[in-house]
Protein backbone atom coordinates (compact mmCIF):
# COMPACT_ATOMS: atom_id res chain seq x y z
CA UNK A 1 -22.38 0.21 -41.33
CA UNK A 2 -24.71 0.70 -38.74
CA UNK A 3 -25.34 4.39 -36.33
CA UNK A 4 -23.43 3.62 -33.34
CA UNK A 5 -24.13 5.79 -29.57
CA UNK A 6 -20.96 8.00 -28.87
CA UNK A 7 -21.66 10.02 -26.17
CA UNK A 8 -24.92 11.36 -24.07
CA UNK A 9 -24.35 14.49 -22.70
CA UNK A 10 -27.10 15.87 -20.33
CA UNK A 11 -27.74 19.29 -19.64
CA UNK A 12 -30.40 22.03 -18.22
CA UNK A 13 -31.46 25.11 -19.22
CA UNK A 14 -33.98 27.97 -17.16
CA UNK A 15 -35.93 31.09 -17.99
CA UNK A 16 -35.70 32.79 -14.70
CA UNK A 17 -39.16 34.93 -15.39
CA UNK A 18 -40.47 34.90 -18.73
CA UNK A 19 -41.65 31.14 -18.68
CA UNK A 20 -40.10 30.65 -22.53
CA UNK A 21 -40.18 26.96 -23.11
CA UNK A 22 -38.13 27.63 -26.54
CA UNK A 23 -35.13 29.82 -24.34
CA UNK A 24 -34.97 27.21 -21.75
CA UNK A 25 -34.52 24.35 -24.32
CA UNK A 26 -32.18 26.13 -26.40
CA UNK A 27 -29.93 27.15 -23.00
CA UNK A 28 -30.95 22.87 -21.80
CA UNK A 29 -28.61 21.89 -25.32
CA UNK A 30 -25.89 24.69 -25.17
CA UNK A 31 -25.35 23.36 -21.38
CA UNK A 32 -25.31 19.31 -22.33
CA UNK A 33 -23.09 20.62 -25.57
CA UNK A 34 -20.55 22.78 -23.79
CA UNK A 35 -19.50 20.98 -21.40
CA UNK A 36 -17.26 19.28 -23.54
CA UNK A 37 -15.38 19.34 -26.51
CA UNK A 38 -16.28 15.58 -29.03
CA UNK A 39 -12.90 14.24 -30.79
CA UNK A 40 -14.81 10.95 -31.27
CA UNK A 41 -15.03 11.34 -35.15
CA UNK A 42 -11.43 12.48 -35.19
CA UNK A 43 -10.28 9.18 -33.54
CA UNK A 44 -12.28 7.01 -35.56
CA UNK A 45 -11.21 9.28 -38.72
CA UNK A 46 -14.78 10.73 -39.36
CA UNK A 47 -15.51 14.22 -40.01
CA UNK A 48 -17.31 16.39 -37.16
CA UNK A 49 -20.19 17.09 -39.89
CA UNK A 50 -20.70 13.36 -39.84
CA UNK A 51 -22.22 13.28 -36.34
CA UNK A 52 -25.86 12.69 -35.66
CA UNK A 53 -27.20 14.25 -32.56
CA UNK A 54 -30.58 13.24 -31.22
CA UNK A 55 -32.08 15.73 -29.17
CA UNK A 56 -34.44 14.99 -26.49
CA UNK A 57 -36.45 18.21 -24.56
CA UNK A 58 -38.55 18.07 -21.53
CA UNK A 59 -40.39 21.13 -20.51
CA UNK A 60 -43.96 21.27 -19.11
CA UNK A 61 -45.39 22.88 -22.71
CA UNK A 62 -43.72 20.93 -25.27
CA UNK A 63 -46.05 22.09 -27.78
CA UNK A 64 -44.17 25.57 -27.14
CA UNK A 65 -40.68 24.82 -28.54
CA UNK A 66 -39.18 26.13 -31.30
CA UNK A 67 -37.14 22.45 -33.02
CA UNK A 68 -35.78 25.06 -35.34
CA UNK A 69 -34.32 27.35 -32.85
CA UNK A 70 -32.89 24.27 -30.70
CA UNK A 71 -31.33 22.60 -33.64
CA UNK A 72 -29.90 25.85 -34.87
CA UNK A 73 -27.32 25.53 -31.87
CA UNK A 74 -25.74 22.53 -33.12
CA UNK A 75 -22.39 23.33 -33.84
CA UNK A 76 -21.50 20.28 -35.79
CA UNK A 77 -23.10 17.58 -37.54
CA UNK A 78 -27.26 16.90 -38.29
CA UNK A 79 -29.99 16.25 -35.61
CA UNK A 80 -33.09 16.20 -34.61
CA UNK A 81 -35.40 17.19 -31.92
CA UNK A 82 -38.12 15.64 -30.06
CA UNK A 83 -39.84 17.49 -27.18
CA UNK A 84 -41.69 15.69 -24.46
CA UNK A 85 -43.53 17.02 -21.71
CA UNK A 86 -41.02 17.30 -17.97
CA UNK A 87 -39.14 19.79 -16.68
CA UNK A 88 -40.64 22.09 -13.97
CA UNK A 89 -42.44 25.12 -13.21
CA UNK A 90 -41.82 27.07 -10.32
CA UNK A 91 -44.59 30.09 -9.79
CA UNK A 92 -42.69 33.26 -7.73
CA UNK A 93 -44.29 33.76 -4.29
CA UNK A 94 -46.64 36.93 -5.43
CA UNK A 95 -47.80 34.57 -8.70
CA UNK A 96 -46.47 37.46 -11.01
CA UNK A 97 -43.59 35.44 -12.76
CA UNK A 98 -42.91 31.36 -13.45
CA UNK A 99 -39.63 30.28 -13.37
CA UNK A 100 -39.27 27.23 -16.33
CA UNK A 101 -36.58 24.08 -16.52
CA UNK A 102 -36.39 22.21 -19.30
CA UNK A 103 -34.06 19.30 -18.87
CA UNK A 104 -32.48 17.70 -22.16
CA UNK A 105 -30.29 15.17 -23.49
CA UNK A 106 -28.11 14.95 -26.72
CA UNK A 107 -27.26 11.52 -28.08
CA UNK A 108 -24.37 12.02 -30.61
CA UNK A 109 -24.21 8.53 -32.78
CA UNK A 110 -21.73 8.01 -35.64
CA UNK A 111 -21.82 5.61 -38.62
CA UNK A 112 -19.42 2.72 -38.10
C-alpha cells in the first residue's frame, strides 16, 4: 500500500497585535481544519486515527513556531509540521503593534 493525497484544505490564521507567530499558526490549521468535516477514511473503511496530515506554515519568523502547539490541534490522526518563512506583517500606523498572517495548508493522505 502506498500514502495516497485525500484532501488539502487551506486556511489562515492572524494575531491582530501581539505579532505571535505560534497563535497565528495554530488559528492558520483550526481554520483549514474546520471548515469541514473528513468521512474519507469512513468510505474507504479506515479509521479517522489512520489519517496522516502534513502540515505546512508560512509566517515571516518561522523559527518562532511552536510544531508542538500546532500539531496539538489535530483532532484525528498523526502529522507533522514544517514551517517556512511567508505570511505577512502589517506594522499599525503609530508602529506600536504588528499585525501577523500566517497562511497554512493541511495535506491529509491515507494508506491505500
Amino acid at each position: 500500500m502506498a500514502l495516497q493525497r485525500m484532501a488539502l484544505e487551506i486556511g489562515m490564521g492572524t494575531d491582530i497585535r501581539g505579532a505571535d507567530s505560534t497563535k497565528a499558526a495554530v488559528r492558520a490549521l483550526r481554520d483549514a481544519l474546520w471548515h469541514n468535516a473528513l468521512t474519507i477514511g469512513v468510505a474507504v473503511d479506515q479509521p479517522v486515527d489512520a489519517m496522516r496530515v502534513e502540515v505546512l506554515i508560512g509566517v515571516p519568523r518561522p523559527d518562532q513556531v511552536d510544531k508542538d502547539q500546532v500539531l496539538a490541534i489535530l483532532p484525528h490522526g498523526t502529522g507533522t509540521v514544517t514551517v517556512v518563512e511567508g505570511g505577512l506583517e502589517i506594522p499599525s500606523d503609530d508602529g506600536t503593534t504588528t499585525t501577523l498572517i500566517a497562511n497554512c495548508c493541511a495535506i491529509v493522505r491515507l494508506d491505500l
